[in-house]
N, C-alpha and C. Protein backbone atom coordinates (compact mmCIF):
# COMPACT_ATOMS: atom_id res chain seq x y z
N UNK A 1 0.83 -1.19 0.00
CA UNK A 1 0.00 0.00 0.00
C UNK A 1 0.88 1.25 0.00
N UNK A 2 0.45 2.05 -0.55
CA UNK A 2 0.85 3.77 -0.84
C UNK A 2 0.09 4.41 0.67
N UNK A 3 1.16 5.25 1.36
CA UNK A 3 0.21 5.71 2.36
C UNK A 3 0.60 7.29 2.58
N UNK A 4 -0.18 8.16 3.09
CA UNK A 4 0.45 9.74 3.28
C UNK A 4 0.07 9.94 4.83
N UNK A 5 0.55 10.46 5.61
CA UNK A 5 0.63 10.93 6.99
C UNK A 5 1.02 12.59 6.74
N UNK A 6 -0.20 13.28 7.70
CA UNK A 6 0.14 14.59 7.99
C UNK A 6 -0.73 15.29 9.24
N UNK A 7 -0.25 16.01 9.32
CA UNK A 7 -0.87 16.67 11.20
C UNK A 7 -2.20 17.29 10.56
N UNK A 8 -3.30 17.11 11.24
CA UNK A 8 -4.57 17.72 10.77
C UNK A 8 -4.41 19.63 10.20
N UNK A 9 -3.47 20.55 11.39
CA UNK A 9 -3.39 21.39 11.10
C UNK A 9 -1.87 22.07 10.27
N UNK A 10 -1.42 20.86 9.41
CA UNK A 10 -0.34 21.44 8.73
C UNK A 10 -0.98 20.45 7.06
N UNK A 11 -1.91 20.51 6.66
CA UNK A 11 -2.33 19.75 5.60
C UNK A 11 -1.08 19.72 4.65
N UNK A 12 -0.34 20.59 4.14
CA UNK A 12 0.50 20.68 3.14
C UNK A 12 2.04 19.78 3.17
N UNK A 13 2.56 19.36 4.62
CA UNK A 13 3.63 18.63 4.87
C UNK A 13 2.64 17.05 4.99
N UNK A 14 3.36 16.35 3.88
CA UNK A 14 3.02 14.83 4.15
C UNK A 14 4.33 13.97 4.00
N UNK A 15 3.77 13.05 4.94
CA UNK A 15 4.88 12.50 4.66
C UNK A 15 4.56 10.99 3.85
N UNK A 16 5.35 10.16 2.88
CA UNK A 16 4.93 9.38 2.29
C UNK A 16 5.79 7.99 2.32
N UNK A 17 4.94 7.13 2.06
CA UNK A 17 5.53 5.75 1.90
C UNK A 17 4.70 5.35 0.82
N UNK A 18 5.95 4.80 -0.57
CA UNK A 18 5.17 4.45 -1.92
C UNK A 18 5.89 2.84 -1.70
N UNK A 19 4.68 2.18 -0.95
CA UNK A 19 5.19 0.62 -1.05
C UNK A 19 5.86 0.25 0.06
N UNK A 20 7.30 0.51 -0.38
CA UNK A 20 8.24 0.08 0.12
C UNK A 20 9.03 1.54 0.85
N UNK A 21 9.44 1.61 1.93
CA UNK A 21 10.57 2.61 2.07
C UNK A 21 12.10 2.26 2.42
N UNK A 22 13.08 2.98 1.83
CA UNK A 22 14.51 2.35 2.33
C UNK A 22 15.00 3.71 3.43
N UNK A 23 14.90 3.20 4.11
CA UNK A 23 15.63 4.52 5.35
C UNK A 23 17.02 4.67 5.18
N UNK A 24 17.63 5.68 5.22
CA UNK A 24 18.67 5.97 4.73
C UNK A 24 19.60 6.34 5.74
N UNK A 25 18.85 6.40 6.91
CA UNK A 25 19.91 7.06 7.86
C UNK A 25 20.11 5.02 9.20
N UNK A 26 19.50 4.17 8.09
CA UNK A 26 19.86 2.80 8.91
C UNK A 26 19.85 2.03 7.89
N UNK A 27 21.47 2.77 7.13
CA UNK A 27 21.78 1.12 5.98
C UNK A 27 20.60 0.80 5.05
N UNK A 28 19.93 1.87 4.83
CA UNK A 28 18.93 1.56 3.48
C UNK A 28 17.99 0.47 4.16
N UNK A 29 17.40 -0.01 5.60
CA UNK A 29 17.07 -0.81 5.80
C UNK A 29 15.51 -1.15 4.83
N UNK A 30 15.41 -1.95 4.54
CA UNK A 30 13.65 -1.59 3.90
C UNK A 30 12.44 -2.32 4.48
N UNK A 31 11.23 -1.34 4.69
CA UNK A 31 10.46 -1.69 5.19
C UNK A 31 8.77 -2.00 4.08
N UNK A 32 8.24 -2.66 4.39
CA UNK A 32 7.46 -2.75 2.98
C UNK A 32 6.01 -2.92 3.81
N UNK A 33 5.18 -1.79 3.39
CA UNK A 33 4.09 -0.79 3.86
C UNK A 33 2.84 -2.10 3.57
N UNK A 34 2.23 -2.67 4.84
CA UNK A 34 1.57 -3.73 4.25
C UNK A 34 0.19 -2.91 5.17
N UNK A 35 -1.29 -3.38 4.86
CA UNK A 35 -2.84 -3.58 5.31
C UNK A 35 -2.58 -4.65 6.05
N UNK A 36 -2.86 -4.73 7.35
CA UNK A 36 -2.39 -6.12 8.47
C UNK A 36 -4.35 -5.83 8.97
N UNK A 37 -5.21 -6.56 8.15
CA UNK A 37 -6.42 -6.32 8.81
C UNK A 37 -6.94 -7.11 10.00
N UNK A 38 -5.42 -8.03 11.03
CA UNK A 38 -5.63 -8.59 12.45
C UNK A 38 -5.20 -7.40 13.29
N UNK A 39 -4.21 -6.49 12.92
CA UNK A 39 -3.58 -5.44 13.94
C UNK A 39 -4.27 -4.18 14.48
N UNK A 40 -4.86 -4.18 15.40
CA UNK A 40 -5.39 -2.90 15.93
C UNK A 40 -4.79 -1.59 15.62
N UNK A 41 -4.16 -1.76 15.83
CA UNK A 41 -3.28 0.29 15.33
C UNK A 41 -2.63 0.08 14.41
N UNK A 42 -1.66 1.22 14.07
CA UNK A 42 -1.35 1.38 12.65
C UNK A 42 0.38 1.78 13.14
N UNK A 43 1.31 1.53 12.85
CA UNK A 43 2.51 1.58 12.92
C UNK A 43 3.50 1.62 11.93
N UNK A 44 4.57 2.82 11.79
CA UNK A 44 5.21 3.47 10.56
C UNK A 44 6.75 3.36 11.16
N UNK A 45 7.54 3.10 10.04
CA UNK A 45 9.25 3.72 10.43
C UNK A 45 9.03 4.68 10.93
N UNK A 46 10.54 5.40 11.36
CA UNK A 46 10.84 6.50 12.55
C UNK A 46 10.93 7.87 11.49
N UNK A 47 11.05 7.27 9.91
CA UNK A 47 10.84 7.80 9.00
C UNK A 47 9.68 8.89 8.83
N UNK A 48 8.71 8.72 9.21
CA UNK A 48 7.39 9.73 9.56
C UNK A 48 7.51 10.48 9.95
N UNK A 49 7.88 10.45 11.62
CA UNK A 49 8.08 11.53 12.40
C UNK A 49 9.61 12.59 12.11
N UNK A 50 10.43 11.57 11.69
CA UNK A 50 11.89 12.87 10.85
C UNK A 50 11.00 13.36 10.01
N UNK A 51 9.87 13.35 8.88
CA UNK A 51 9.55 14.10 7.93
C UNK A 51 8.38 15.28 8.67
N UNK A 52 7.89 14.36 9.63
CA UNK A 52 7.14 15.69 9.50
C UNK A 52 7.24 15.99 11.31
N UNK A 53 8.44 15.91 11.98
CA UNK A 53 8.74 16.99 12.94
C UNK A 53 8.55 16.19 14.62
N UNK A 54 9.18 17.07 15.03
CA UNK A 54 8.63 16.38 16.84
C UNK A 54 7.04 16.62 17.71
N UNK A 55 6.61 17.52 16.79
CA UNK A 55 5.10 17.96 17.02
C UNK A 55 4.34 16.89 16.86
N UNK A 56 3.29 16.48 18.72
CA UNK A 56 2.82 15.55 18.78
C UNK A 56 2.92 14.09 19.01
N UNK A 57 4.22 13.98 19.54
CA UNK A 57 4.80 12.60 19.94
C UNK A 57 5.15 12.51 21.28
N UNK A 58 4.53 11.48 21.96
CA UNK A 58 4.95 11.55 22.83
C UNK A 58 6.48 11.31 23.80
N UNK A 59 6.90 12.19 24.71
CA UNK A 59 8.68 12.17 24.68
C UNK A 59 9.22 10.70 24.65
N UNK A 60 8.20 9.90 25.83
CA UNK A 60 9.01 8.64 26.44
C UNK A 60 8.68 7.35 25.31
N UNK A 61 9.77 6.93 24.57
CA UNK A 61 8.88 6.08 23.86
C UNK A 61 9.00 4.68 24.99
N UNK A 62 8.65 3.48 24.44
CA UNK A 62 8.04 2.35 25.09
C UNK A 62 8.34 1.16 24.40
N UNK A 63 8.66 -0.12 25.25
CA UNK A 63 8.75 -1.10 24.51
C UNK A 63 7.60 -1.80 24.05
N UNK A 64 7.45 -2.12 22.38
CA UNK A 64 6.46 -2.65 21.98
C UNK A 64 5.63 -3.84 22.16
N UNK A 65 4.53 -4.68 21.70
CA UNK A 65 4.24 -5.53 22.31
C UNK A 65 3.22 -6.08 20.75
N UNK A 66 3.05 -7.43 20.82
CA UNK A 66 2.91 -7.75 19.62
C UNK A 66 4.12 -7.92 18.11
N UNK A 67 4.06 -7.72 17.58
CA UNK A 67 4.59 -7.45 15.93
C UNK A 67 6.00 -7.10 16.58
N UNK A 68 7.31 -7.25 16.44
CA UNK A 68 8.27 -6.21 16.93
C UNK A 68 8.43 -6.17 18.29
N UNK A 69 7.80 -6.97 19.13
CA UNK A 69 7.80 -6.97 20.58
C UNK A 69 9.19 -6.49 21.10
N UNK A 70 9.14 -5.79 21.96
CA UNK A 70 10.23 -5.31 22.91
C UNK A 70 10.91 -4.25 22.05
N UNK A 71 11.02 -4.14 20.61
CA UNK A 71 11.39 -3.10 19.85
C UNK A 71 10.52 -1.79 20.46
N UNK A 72 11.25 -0.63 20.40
CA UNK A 72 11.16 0.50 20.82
C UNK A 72 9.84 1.45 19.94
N UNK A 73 9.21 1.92 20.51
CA UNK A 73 8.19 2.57 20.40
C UNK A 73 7.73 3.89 20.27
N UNK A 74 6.99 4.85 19.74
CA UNK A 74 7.19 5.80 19.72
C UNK A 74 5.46 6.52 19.87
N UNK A 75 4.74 6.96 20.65
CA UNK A 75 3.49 6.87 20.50
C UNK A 75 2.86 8.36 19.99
N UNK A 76 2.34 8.70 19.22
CA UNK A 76 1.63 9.77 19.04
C UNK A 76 0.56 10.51 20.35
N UNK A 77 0.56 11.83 20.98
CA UNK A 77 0.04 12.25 21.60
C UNK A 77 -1.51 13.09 21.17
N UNK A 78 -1.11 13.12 20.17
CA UNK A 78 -2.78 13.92 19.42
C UNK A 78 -2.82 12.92 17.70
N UNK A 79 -3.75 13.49 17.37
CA UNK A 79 -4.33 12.83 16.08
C UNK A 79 -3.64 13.05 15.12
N UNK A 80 -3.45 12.24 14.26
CA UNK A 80 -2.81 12.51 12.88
C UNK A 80 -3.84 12.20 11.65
N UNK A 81 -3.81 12.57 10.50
CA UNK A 81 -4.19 12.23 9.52
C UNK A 81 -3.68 11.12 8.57
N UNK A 82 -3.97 10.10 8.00
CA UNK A 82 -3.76 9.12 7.17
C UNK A 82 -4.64 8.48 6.01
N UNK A 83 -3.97 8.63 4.93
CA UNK A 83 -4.69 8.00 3.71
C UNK A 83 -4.11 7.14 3.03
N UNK A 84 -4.50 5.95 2.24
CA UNK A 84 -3.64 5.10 1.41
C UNK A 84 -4.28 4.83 0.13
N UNK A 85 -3.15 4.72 -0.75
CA UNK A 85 -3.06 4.98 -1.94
C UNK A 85 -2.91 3.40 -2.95
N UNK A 86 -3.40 3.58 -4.40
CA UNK A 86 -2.55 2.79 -5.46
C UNK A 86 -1.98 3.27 -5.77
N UNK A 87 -2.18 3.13 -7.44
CA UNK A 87 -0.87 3.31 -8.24
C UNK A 87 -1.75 4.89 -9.00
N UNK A 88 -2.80 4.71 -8.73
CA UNK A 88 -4.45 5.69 -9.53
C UNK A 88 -4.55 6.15 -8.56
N UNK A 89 -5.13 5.94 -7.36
CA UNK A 89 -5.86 6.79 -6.37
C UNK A 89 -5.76 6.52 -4.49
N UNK A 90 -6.65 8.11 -3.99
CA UNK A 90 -6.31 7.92 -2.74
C UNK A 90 -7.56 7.56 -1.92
N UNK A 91 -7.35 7.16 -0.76
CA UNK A 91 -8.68 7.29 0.24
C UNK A 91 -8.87 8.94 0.72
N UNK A 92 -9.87 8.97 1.30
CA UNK A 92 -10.21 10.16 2.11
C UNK A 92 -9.25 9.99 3.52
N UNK A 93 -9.28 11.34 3.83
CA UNK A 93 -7.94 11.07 4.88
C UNK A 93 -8.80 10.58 5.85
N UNK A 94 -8.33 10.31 7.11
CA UNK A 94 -8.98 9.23 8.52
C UNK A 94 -8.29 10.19 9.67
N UNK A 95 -8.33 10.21 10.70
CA UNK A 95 -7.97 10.48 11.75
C UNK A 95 -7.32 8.98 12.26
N UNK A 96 -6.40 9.22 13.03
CA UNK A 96 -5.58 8.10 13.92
C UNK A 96 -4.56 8.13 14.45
N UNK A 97 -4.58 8.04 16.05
CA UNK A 97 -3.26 7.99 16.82
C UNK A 97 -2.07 6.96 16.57
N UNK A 98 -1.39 7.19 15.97
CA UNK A 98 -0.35 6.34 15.17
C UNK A 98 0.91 5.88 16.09
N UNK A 99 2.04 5.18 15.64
CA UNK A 99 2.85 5.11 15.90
C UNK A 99 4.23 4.81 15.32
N UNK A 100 5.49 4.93 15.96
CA UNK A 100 6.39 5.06 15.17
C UNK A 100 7.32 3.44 15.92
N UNK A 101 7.99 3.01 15.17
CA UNK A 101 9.26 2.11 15.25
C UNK A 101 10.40 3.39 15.50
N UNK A 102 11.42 2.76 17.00
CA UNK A 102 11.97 3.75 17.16
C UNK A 102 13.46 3.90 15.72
N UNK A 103 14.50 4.84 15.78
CA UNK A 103 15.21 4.79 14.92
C UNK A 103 15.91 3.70 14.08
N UNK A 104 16.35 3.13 15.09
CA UNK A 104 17.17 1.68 14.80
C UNK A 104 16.40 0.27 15.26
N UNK A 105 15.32 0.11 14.78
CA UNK A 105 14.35 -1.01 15.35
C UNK A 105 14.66 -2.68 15.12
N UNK A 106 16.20 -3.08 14.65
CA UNK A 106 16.96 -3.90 13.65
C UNK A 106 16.30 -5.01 13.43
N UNK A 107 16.58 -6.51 12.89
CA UNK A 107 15.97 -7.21 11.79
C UNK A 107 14.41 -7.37 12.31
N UNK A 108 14.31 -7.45 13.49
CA UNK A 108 12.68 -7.61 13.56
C UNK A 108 12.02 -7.58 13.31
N UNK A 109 11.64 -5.85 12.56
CA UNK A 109 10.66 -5.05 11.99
C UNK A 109 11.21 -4.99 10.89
N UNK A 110 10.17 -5.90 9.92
CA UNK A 110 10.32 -5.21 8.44
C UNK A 110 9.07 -4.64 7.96
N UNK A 111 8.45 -4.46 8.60
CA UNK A 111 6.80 -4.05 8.07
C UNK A 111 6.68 -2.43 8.72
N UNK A 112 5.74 -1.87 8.19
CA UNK A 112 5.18 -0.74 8.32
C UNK A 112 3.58 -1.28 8.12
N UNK A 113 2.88 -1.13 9.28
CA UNK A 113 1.44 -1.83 9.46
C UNK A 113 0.18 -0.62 9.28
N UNK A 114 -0.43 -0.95 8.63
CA UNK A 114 -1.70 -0.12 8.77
C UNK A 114 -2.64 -1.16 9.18
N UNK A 115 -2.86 -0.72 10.44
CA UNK A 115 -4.00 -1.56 11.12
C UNK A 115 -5.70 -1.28 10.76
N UNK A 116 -6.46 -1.49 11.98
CA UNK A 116 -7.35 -1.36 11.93
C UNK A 116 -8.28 -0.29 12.18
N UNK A 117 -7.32 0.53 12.93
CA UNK A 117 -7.47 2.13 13.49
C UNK A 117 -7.85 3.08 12.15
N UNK A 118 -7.29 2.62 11.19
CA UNK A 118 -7.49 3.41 9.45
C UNK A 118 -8.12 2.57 9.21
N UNK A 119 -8.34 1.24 8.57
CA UNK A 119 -8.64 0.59 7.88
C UNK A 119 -10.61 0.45 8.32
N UNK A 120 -10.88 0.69 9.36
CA UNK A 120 -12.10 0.47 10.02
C UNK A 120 -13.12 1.69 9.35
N UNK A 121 -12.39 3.13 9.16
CA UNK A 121 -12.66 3.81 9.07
C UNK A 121 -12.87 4.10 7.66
N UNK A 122 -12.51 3.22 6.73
CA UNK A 122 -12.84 2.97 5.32
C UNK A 122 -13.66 2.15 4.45
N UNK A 123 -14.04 2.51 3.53
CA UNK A 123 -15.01 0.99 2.84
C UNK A 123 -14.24 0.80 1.92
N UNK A 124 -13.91 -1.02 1.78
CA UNK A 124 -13.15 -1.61 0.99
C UNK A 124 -13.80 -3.49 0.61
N UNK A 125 -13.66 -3.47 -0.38
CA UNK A 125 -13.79 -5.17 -0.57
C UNK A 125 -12.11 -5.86 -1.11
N UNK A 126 -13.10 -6.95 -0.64
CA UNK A 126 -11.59 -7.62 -0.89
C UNK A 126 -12.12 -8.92 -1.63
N UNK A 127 -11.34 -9.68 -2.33
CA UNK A 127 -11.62 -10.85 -3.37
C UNK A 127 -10.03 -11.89 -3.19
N UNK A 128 -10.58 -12.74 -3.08
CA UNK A 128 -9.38 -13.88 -3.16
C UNK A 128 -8.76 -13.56 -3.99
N UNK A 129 -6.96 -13.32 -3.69
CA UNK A 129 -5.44 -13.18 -4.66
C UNK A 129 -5.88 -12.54 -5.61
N UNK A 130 -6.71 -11.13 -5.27
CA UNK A 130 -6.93 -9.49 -5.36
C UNK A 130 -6.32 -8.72 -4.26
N UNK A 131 -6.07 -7.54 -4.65
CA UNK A 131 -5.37 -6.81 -3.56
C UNK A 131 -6.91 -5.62 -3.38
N UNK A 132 -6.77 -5.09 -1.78
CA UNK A 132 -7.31 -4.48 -1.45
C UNK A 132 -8.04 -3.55 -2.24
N UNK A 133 -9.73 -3.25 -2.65
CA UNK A 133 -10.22 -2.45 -3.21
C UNK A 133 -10.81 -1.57 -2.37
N UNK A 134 -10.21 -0.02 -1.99
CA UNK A 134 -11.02 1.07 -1.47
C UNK A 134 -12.27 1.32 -2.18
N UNK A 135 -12.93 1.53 -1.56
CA UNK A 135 -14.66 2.52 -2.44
C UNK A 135 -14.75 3.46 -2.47
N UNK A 136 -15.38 4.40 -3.28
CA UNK A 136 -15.84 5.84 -3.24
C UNK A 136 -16.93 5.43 -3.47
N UNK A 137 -17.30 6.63 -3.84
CA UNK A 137 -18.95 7.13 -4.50
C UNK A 137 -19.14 6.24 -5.99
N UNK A 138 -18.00 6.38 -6.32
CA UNK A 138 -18.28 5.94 -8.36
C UNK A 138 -18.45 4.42 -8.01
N UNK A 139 -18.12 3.63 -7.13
CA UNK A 139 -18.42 2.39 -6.85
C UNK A 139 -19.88 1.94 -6.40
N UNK A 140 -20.42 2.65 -5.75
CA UNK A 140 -22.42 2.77 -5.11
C UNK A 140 -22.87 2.18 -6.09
N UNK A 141 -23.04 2.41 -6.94
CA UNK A 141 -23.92 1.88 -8.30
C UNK A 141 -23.54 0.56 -8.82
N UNK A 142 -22.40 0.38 -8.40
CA UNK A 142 -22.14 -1.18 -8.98
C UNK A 142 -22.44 -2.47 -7.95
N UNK A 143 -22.53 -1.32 -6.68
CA UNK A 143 -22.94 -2.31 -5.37
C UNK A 143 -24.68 -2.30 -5.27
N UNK A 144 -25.77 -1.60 -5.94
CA UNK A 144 -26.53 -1.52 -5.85
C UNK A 144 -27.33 -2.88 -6.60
């Protein structure tokens, strides 16, 4: 998945993940941006928060639990915005308290998760060894 992150009141700074991201400041590590529709929250490289600032994070991060367990944590203190993308188009943005993988999170984490915190908040079908279809409006009529 294609995804954009940005602070409700700075619409114009986003930050992006097309797929895959290689972080550059940890050996190009790469992380590859998956829809995890068992995971409750939604969790990004440390990559996010370098793009779009220390505004809204909370100071102490935390060791994780689940996915990455004991890997370092980074929790959002207010809301963020999130939308995900193809290769054509986007969702409507969502509200969601997000989180970050801390800088150096090593082989553990190779994923960047969009949970259920976004994903709940969207209409999508899905079809056996099809990839995720978002809905809009131009879709109503074919579901009717």
């Amino acid at each position: 998945a294609r995804v954009g992150v940005r602070r409700p009141e700075e619409p114009e700074l986003v930050a992006l993940i097309n797929y895959n991201l290689y972080d550059r400041y940890d050996n190009h590590k790469k992380y590859e941006c998956v829809i995890d529709t068992g995971a409750p929250s939604t969790i990004f490289p440390f990559q996010i928060k370098r793009t779009l600032g220390d505004e809204g994070w909370n100071l102490r991060p935390i060791a994780g639990s689940g996915y990455g367990g004991g890997v370092t944590e980074i929790h959002a203190n207010k809301m963020f915005e999130v939308r995900l993308g193809d290769r054509r188009n986007w969702t409507k943005w969502v509200p969601a308290k997000i989180t970050v993988w801390d800088q150096k999170p090593g082989d553990e984490v190779e994923h960047a998760l969009i949970g259920n915190d976004v994903t709940d908040q969207l209409a999508y079908a899905h079809e056996p060894n099809r990839p995720i279809k978002f809905l809009d409006s131009t879709d109503e009529e074919k579901l009717t």
